[in-house]
C-alpha atoms as a PDB file:
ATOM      1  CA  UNK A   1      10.632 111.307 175.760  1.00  0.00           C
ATOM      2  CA  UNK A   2       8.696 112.117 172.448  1.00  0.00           C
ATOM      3  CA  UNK A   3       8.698 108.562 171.340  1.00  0.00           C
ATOM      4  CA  UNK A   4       7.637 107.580 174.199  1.00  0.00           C
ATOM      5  CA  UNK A   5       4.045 108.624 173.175  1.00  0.00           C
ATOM      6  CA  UNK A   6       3.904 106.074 170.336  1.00  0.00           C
ATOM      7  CA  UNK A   7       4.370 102.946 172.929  1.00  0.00           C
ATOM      8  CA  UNK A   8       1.332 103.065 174.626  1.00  0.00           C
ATOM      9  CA  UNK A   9      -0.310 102.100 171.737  1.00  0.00           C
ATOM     10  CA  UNK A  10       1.826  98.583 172.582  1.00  0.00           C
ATOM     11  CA  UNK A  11       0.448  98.721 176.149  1.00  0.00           C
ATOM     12  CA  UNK A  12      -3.034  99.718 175.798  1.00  0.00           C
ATOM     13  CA  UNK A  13      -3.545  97.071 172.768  1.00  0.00           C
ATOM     14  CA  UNK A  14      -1.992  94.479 175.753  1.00  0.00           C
ATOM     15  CA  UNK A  15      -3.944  95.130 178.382  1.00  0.00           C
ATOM     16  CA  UNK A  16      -7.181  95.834 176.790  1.00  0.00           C
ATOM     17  CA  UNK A  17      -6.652  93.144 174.299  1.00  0.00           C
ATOM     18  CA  UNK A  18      -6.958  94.720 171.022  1.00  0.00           C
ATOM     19  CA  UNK A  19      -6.483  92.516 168.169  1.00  0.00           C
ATOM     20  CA  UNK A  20      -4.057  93.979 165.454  1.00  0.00           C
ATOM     21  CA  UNK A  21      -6.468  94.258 162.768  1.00  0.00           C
ATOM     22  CA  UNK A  22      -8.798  96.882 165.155  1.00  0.00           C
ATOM     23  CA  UNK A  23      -7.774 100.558 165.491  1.00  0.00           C
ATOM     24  CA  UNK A  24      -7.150 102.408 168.443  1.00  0.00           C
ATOM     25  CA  UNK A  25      -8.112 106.328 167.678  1.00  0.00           C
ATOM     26  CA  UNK A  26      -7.928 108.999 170.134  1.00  0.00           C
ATOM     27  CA  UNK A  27      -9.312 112.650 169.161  1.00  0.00           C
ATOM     28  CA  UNK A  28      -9.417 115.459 171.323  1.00  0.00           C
ATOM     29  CA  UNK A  29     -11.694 118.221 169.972  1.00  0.00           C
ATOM     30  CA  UNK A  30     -10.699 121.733 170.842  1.00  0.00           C
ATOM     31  CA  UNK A  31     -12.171 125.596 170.010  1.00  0.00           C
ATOM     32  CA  UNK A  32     -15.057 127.313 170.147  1.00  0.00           C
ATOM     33  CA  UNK A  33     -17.418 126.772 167.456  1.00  0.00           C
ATOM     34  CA  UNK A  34     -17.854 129.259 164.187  1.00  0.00           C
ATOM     35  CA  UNK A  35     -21.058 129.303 162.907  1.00  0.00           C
ATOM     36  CA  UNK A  36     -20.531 131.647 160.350  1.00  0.00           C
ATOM     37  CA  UNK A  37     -18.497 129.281 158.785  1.00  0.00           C
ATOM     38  CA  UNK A  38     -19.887 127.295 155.943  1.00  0.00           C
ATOM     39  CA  UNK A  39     -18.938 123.728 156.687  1.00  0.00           C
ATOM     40  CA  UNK A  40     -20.809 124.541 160.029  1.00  0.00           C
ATOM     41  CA  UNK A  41     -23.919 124.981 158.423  1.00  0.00           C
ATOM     42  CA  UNK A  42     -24.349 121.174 156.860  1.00  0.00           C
ATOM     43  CA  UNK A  43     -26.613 118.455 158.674  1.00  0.00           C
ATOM     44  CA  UNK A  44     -24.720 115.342 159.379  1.00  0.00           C
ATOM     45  CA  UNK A  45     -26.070 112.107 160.134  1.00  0.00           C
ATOM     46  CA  UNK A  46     -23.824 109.601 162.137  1.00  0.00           C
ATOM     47  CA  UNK A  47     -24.031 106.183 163.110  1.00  0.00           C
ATOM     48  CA  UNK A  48     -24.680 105.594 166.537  1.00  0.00           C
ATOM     49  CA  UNK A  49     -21.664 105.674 169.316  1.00  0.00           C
ATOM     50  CA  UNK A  50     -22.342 101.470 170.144  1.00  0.00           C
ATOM     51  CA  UNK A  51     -22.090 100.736 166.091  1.00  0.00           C
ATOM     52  CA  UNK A  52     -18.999 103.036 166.187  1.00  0.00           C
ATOM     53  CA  UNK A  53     -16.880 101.981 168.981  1.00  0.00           C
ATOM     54  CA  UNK A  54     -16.084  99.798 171.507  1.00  0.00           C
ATOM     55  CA  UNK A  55     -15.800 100.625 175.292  1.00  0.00           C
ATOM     56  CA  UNK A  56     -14.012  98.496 177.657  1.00  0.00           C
ATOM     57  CA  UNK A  57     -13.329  98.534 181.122  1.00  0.00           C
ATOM     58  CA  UNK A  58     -16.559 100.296 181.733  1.00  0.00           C
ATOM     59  CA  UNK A  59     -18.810  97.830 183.248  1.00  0.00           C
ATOM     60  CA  UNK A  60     -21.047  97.944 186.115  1.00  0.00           C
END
């Protein structure tokens, strides 16, 4: 059962057709934020979600 979870990599790369040479990441944020921490306290600038990632199977 616990390699199981590395397959669907396989099946989601398939079916959404992924190319090898993109990467699928998945990240799951969890917690409550601290901002008394220090790290906390920096501004950040990101690039925008669209230059970032790709969505698929989401079309109206």
């Amino acid at each position: 059962m616990n390699t199981q979870r590395w397959n669907f990599y396989v099946v989601v790369r398939e079916h959404a057709q992924i190319p090898e040479d993109r990467v699928i990441m998945i990240c799951v944020a969890t917690g409550f934020p601290d901002d008394s921490f220090p790290a906390n306290a920096g501004v950040f600038h990101r690039k925008a979600v669209d230059d970032a990632a790709t969505f698929l199977g989401f079309e109206d």
